[in-house]
PDB file of N, CA and C in Angstrom:
ATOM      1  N   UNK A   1     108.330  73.382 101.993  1.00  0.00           N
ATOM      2  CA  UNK A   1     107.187  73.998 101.378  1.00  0.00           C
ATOM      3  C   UNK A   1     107.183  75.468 101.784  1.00  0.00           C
ATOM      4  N   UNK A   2     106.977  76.382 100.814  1.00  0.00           N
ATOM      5  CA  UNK A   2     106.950  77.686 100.718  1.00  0.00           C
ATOM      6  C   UNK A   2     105.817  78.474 100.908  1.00  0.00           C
ATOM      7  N   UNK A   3     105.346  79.298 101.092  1.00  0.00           N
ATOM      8  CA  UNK A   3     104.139  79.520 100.705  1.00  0.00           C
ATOM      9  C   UNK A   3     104.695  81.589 100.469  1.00  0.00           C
ATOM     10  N   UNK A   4     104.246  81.703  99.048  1.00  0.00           N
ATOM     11  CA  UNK A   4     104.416  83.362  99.382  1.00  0.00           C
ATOM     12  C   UNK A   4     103.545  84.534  99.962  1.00  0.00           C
ATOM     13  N   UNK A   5     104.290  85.466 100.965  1.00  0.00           N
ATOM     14  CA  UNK A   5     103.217  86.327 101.619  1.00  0.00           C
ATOM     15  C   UNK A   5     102.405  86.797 100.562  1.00  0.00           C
ATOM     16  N   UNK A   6     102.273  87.216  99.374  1.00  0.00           N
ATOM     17  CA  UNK A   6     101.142  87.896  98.767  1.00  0.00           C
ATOM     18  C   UNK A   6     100.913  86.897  97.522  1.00  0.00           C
ATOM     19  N   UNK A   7     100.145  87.042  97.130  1.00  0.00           N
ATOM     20  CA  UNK A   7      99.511  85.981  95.995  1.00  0.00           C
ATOM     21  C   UNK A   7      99.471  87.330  95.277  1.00  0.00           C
ATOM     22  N   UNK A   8     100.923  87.751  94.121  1.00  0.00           N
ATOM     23  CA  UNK A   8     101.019  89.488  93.431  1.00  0.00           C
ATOM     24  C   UNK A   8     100.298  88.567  92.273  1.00  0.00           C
ATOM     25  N   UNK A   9     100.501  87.585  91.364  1.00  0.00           N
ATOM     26  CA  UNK A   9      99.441  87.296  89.943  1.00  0.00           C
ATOM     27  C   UNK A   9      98.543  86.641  90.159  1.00  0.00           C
ATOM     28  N   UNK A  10      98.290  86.623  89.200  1.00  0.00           N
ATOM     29  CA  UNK A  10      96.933  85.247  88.675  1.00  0.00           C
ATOM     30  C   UNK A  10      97.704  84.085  88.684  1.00  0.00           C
ATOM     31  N   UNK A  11      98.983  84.072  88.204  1.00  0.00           N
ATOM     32  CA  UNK A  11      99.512  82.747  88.371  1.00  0.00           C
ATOM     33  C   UNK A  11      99.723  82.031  89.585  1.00  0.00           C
ATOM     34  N   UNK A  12      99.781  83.018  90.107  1.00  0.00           N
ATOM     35  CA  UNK A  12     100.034  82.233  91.624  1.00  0.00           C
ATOM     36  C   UNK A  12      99.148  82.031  92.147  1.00  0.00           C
ATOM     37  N   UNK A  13      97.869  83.253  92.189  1.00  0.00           N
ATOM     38  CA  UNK A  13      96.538  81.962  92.462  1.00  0.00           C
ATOM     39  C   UNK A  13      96.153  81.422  92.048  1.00  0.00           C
ATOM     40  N   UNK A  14      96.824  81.055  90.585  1.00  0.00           N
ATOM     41  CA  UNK A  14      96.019  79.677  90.072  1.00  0.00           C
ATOM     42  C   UNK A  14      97.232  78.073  90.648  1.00  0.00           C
ATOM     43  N   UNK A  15      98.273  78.608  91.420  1.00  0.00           N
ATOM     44  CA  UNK A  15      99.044  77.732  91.291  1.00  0.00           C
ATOM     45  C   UNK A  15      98.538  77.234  93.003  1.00  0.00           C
ATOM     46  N   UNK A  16      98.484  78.602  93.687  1.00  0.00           N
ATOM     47  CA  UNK A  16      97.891  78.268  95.306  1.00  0.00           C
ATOM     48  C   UNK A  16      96.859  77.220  95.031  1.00  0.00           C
ATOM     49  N   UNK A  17      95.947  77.695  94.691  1.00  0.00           N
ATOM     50  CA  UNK A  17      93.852  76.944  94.441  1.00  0.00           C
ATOM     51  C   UNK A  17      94.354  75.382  93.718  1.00  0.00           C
ATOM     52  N   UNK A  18      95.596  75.248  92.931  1.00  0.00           N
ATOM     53  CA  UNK A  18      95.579  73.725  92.485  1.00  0.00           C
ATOM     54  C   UNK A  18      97.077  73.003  93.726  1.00  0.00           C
ATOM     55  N   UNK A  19      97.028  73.461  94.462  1.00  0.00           N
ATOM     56  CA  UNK A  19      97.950  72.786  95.338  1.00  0.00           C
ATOM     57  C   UNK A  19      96.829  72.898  96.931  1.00  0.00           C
ATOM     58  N   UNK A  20      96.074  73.558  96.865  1.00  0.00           N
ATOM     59  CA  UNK A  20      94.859  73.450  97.955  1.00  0.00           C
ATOM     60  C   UNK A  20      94.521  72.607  99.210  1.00  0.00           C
ATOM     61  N   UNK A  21      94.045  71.719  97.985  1.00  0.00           N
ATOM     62  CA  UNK A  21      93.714  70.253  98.235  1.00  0.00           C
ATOM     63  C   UNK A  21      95.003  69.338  99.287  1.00  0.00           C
ATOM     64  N   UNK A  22      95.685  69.581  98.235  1.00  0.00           N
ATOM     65  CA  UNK A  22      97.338  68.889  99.194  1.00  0.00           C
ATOM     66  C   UNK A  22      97.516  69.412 100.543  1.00  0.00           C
ATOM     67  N   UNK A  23      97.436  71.038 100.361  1.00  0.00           N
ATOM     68  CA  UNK A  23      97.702  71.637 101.697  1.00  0.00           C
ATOM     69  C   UNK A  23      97.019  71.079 102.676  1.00  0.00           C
ATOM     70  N   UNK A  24      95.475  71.054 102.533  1.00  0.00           N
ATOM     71  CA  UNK A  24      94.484  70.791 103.234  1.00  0.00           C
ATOM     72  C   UNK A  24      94.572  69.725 104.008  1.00  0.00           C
ATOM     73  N   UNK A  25      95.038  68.192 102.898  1.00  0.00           N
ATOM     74  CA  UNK A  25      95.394  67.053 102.905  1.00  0.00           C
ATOM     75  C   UNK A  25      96.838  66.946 104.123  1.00  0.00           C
ATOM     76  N   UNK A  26      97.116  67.249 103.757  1.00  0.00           N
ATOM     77  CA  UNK A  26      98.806  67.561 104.653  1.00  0.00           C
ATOM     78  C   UNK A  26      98.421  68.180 105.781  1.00  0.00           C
ATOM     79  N   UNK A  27      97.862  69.304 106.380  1.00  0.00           N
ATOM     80  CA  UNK A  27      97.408  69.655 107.456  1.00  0.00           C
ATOM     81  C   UNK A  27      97.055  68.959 108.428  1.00  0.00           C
ATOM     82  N   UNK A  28      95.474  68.156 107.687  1.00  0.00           N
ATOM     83  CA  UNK A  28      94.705  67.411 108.541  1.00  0.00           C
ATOM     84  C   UNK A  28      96.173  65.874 108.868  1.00  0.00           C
ATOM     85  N   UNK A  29      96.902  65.568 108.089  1.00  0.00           N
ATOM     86  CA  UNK A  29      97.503  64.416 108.639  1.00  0.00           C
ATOM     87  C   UNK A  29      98.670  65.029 109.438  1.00  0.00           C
ATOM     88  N   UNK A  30      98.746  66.194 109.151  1.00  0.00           N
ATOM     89  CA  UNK A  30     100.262  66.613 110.365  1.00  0.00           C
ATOM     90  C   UNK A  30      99.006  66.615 111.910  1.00  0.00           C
ATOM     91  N   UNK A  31      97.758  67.130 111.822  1.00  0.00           N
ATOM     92  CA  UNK A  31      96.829  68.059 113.023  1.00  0.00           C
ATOM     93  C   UNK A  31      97.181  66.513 113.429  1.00  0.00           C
ATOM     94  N   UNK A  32      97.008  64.744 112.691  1.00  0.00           N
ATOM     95  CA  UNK A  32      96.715  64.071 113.483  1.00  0.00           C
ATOM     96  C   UNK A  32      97.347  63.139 113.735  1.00  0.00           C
ATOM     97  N   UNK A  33      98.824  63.634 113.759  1.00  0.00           N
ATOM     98  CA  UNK A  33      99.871  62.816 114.221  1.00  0.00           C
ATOM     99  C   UNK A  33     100.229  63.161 114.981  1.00  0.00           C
ATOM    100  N   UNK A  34     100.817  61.972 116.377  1.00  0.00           N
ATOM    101  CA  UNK A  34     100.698  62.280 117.647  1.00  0.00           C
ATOM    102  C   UNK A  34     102.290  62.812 117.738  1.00  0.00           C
ATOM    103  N   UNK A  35     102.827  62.491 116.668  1.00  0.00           N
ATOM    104  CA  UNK A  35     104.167  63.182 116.767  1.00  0.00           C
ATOM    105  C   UNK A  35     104.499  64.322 117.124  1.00  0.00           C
ATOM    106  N   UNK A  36     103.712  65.105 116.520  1.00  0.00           N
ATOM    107  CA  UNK A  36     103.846  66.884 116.401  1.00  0.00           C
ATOM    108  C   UNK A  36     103.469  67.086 117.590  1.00  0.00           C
ATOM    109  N   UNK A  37     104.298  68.222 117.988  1.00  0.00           N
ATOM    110  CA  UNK A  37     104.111  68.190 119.583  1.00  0.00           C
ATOM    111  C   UNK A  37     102.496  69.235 119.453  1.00  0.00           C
ATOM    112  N   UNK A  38     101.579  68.994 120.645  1.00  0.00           N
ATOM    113  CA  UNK A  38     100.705  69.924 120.792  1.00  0.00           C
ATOM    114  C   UNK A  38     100.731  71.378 120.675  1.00  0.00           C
ATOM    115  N   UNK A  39     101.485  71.728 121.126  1.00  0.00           N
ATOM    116  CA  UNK A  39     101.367  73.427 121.040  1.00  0.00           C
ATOM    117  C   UNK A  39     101.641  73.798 119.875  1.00  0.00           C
ATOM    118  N   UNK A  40     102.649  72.962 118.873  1.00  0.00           N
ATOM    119  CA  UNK A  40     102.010  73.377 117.811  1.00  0.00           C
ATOM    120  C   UNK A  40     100.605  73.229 116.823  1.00  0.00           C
ATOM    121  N   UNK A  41     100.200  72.164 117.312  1.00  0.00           N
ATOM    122  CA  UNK A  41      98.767  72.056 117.118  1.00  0.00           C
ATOM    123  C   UNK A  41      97.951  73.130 117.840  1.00  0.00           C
ATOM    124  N   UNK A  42      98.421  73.453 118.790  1.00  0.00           N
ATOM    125  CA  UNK A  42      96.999  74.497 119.869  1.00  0.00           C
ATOM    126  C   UNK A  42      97.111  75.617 118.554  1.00  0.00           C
ATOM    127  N   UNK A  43      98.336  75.889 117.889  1.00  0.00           N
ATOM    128  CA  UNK A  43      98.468  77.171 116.710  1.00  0.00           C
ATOM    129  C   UNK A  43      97.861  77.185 115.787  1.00  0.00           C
ATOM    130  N   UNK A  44      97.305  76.053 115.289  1.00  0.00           N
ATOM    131  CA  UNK A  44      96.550  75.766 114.006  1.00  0.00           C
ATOM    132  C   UNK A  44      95.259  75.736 114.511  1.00  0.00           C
ATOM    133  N   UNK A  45      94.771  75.293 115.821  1.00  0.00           N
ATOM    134  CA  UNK A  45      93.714  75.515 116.127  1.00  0.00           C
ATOM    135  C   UNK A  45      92.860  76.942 116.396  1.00  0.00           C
ATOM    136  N   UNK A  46      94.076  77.642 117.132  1.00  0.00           N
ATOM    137  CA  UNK A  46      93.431  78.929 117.421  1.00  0.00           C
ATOM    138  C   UNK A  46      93.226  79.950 115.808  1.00  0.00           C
ATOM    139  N   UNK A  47      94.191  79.481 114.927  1.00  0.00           N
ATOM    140  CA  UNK A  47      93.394  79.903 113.700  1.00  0.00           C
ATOM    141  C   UNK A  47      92.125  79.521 113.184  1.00  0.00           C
ATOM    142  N   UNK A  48      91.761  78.178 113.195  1.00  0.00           N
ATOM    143  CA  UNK A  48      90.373  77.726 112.785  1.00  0.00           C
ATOM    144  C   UNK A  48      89.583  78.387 113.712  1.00  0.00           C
ATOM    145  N   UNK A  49      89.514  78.372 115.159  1.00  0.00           N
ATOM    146  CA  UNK A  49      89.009  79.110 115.895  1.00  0.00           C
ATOM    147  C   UNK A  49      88.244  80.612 115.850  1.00  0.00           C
ATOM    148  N   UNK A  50      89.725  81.635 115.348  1.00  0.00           N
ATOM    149  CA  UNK A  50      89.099  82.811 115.105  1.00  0.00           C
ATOM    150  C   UNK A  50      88.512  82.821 114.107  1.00  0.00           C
ATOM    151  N   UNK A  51      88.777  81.966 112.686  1.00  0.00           N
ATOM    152  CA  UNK A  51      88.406  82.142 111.682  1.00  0.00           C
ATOM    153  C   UNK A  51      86.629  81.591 112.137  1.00  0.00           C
ATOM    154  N   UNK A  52      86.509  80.549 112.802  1.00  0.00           N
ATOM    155  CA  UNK A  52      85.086  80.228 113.324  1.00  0.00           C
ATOM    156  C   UNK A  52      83.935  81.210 114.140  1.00  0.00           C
ATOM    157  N   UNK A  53      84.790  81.536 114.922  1.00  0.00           N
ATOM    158  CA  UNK A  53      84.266  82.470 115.768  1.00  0.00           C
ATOM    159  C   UNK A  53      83.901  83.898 115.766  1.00  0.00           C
ATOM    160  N   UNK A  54      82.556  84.728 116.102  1.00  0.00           N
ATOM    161  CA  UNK A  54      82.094  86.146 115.808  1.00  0.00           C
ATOM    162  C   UNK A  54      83.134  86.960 116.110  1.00  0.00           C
ATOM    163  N   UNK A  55      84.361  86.925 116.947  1.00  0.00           N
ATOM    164  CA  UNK A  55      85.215  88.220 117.272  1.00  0.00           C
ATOM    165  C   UNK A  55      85.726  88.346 116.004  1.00  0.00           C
ATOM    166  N   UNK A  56      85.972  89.518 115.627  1.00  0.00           N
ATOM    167  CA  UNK A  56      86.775  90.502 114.011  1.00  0.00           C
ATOM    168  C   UNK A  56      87.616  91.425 114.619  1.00  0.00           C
ATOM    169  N   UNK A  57      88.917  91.142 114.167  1.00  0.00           N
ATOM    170  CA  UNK A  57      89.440  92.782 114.271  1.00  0.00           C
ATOM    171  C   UNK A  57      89.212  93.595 113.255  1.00  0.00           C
ATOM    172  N   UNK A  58      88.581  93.562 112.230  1.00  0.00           N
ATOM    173  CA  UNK A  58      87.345  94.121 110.991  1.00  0.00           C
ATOM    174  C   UNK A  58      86.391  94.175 111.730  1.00  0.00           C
ATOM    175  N   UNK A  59      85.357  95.026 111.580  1.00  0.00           N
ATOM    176  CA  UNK A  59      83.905  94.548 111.870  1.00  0.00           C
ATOM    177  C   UNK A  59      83.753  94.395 109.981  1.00  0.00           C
ATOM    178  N   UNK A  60      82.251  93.136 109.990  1.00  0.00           N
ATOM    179  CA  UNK A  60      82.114  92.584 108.723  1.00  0.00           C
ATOM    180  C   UNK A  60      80.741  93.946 108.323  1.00  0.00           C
ATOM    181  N   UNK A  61      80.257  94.193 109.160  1.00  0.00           N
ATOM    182  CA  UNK A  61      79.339  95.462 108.729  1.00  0.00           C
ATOM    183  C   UNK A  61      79.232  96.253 107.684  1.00  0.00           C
ATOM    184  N   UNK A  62      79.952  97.389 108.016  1.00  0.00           N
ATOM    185  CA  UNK A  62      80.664  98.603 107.159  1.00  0.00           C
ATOM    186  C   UNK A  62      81.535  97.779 106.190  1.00  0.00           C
ATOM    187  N   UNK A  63      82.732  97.337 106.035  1.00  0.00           N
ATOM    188  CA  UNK A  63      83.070  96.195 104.987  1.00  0.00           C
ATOM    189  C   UNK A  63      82.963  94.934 104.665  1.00  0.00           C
ATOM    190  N   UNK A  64      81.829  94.734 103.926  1.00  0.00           N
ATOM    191  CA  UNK A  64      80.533  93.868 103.807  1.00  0.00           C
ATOM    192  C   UNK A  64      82.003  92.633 103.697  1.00  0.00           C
ATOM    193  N   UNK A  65      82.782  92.498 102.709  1.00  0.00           N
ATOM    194  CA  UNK A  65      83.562  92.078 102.112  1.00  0.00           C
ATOM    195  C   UNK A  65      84.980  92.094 102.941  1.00  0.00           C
ATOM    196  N   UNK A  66      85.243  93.217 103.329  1.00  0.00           N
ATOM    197  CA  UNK A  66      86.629  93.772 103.837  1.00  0.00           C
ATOM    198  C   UNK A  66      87.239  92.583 105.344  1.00  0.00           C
ATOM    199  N   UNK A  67      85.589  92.774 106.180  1.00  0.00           N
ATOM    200  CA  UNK A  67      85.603  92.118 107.285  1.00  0.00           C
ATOM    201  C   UNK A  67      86.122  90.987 107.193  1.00  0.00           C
ATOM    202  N   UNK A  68      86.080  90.012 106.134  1.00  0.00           N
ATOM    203  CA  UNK A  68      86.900  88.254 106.158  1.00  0.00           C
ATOM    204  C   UNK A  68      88.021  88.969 105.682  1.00  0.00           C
ATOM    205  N   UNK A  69      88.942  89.382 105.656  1.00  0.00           N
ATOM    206  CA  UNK A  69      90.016  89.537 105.244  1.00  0.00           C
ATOM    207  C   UNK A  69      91.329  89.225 106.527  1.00  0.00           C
ATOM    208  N   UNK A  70      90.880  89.854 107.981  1.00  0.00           N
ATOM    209  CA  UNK A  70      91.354  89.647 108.799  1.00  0.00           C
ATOM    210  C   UNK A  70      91.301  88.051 109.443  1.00  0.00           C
ATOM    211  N   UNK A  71      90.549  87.583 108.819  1.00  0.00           N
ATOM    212  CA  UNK A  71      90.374  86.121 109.411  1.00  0.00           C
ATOM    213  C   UNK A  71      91.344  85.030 108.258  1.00  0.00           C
ATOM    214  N   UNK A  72      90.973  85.799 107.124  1.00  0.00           N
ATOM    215  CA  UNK A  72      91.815  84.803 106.118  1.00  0.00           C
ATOM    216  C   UNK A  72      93.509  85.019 106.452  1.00  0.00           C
ATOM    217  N   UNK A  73      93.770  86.761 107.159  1.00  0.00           N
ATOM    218  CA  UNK A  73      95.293  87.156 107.133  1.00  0.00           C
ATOM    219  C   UNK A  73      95.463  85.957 108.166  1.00  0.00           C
ATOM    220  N   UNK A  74      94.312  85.942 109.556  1.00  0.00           N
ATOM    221  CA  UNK A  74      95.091  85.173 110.775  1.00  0.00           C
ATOM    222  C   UNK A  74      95.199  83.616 110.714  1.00  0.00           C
ATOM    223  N   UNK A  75      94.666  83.442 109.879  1.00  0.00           N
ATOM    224  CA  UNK A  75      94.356  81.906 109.246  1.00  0.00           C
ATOM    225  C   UNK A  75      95.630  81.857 108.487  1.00  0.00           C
ATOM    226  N   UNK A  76      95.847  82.302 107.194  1.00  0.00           N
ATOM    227  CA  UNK A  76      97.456  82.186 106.451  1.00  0.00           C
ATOM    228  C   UNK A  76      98.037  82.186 107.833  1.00  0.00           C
ATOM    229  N   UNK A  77      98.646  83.083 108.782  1.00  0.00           N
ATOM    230  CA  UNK A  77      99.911  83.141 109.237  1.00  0.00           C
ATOM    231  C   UNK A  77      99.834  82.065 110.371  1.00  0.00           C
ATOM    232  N   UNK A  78      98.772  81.588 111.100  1.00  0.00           N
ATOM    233  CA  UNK A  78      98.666  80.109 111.400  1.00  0.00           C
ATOM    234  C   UNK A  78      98.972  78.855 111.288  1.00  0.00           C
ATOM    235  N   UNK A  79      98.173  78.773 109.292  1.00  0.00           N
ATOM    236  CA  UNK A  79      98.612  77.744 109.125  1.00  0.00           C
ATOM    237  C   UNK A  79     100.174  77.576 108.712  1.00  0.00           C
ATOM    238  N   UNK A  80     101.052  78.788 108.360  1.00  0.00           N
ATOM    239  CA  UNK A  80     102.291  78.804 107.828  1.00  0.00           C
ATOM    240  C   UNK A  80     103.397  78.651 109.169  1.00  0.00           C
ATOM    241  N   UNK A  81     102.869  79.420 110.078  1.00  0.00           N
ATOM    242  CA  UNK A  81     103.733  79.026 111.125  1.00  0.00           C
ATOM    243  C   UNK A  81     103.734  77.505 111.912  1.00  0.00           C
ATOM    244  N   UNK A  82     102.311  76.708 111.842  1.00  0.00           N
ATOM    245  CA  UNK A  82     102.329  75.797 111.808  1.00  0.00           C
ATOM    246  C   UNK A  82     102.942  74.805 111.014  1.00  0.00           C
ATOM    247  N   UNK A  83     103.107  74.970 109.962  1.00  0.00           N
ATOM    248  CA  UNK A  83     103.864  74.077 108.837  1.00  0.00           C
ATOM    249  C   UNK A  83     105.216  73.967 109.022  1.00  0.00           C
ATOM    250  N   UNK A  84     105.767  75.448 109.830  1.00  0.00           N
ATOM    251  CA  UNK A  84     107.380  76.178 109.708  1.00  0.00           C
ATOM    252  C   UNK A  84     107.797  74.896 110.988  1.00  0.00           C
ATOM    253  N   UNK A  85     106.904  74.978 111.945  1.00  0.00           N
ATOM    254  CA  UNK A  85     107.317  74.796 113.215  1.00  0.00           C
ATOM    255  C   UNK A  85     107.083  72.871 113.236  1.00  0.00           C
ATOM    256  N   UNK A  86     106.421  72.410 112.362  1.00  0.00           N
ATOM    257  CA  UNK A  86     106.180  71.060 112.429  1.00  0.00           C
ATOM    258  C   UNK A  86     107.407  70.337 112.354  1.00  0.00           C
ATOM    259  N   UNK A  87     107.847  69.120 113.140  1.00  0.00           N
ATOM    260  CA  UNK A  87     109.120  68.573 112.545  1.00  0.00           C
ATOM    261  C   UNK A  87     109.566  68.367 111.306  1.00  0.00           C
ATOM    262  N   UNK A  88     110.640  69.183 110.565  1.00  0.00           N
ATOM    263  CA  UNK A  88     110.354  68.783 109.390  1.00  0.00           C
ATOM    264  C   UNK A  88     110.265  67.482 108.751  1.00  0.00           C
ATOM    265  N   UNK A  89     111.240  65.953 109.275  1.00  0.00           N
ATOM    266  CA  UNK A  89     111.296  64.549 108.849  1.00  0.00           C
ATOM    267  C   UNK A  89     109.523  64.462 108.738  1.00  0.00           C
ATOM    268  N   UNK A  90     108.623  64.610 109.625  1.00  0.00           N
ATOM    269  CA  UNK A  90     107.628  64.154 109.817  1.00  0.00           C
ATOM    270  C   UNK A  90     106.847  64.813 108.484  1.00  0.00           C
ATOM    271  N   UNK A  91     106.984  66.003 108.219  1.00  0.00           N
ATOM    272  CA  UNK A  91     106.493  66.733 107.310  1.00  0.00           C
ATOM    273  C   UNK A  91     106.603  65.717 106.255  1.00  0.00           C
ATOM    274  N   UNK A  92     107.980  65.839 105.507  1.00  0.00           N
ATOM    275  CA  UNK A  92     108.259  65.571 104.069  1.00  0.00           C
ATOM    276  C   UNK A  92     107.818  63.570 104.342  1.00  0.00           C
ATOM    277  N   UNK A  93     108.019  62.911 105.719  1.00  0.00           N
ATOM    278  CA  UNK A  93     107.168  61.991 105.534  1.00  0.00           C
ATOM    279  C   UNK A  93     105.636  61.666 105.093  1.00  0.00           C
ATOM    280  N   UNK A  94     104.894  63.137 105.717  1.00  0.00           N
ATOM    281  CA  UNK A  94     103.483  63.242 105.184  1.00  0.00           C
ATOM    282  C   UNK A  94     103.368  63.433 103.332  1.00  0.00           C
ATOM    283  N   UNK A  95     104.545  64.331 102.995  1.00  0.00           N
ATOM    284  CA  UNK A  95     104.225  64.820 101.474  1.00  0.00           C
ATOM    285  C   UNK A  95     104.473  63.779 100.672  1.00  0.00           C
ATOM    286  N   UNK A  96     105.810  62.621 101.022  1.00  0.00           N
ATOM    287  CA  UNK A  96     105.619  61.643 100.353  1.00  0.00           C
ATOM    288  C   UNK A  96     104.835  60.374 100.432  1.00  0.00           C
ATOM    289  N   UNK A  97     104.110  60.484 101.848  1.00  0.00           N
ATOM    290  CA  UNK A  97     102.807  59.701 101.688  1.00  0.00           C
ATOM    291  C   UNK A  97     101.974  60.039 100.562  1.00  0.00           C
ATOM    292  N   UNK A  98     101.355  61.575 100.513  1.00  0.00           N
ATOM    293  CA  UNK A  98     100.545  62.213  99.829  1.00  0.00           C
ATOM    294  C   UNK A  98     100.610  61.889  98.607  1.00  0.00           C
ATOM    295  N   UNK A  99     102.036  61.913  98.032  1.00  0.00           N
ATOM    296  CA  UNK A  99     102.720  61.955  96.965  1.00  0.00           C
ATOM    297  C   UNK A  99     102.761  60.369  96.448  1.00  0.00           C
ATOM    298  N   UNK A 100     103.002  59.397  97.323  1.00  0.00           N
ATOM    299  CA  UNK A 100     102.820  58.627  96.672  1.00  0.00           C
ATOM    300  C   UNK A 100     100.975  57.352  96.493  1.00  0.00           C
ATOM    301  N   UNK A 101     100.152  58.564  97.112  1.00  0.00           N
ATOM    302  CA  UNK A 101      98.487  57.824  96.870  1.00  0.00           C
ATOM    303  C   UNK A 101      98.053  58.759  95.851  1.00  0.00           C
ATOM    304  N   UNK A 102      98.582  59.805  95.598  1.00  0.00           N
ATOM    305  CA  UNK A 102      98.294  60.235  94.139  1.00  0.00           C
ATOM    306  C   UNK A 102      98.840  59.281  93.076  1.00  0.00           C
ATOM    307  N   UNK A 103      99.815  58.921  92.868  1.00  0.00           N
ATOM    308  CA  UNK A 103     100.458  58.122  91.768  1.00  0.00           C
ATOM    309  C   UNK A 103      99.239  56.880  91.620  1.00  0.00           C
ATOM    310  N   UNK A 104      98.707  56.514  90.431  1.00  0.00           N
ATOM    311  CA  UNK A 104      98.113  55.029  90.245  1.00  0.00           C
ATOM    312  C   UNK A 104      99.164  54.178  90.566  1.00  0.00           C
ATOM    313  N   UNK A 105      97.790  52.931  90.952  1.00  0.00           N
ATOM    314  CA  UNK A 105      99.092  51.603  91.426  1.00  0.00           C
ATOM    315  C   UNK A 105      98.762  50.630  90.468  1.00  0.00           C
ATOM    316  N   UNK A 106     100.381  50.454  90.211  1.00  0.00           N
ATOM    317  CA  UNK A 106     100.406  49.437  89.216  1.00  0.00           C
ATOM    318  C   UNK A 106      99.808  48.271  89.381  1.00  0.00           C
ATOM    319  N   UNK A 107      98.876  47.380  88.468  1.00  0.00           N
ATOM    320  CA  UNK A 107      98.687  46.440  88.720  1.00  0.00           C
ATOM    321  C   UNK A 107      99.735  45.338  87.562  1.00  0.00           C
ATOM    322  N   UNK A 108      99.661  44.419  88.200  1.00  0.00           N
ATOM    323  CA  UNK A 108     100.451  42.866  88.008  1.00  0.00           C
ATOM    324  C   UNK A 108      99.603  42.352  86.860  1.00  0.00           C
ATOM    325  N   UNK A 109      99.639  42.074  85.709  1.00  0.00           N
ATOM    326  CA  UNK A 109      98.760  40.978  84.765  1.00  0.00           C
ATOM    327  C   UNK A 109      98.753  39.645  85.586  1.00  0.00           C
ATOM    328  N   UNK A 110      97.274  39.528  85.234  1.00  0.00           N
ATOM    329  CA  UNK A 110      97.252  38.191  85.575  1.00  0.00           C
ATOM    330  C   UNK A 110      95.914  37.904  86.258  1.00  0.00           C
TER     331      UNK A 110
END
């Protein structure tokens, strides 16, 4: 899984915002598998963290708007280095979990 440093069209944020969900989905089951070693978990945490927490390297003040920008940059490079650094077997085991509770399940007549 890829993710590109800049979102340059509309297409691509319309392609980021409908793959979201998955990411999100995939995260929370990599954060809670005991597989992945911790420290890469402590990495994904300290992003939710700053992104939680009043410290800014923005102040949100003066750029009413500008100020989340630094939290969304430290948040992307978090969760991406987290993803980079996850085992990958374990990974593409999560995506084809994912992948396969999206699919409907067939049912049997009868």
């Amino acid at each position: 899984m890829r993710f590109p440093i800049f979102l340059t069209s509309p297409i691509q944020v319309l392609k980021f915002l409908f793959h979201l969900p998955n990411l999100i989905r995939l995260i929370s089951r990599l954060a809670g598998d005991p597989r992945v070693p911790s420290r890469y978990k402590a990495i994904l945490y300290f992003g939710f963290l700053y992104f939680i927490l009043p410290l800014d390297l923005l102040r949100d003040f003066p750029l009413v708007y500008l100020g989340y920008l630094d939290d969304i940059v430290v948040m992307y490079f978090c969760i991406r280095t987290f993803l980079r650094k996850c085992p990958k077997q374990i990974v593409q085991e999560h995506i084809e979990a994912l992948e396969n509770a999206a699919q409907p399940q067939q049912r049997s007549p009868g």
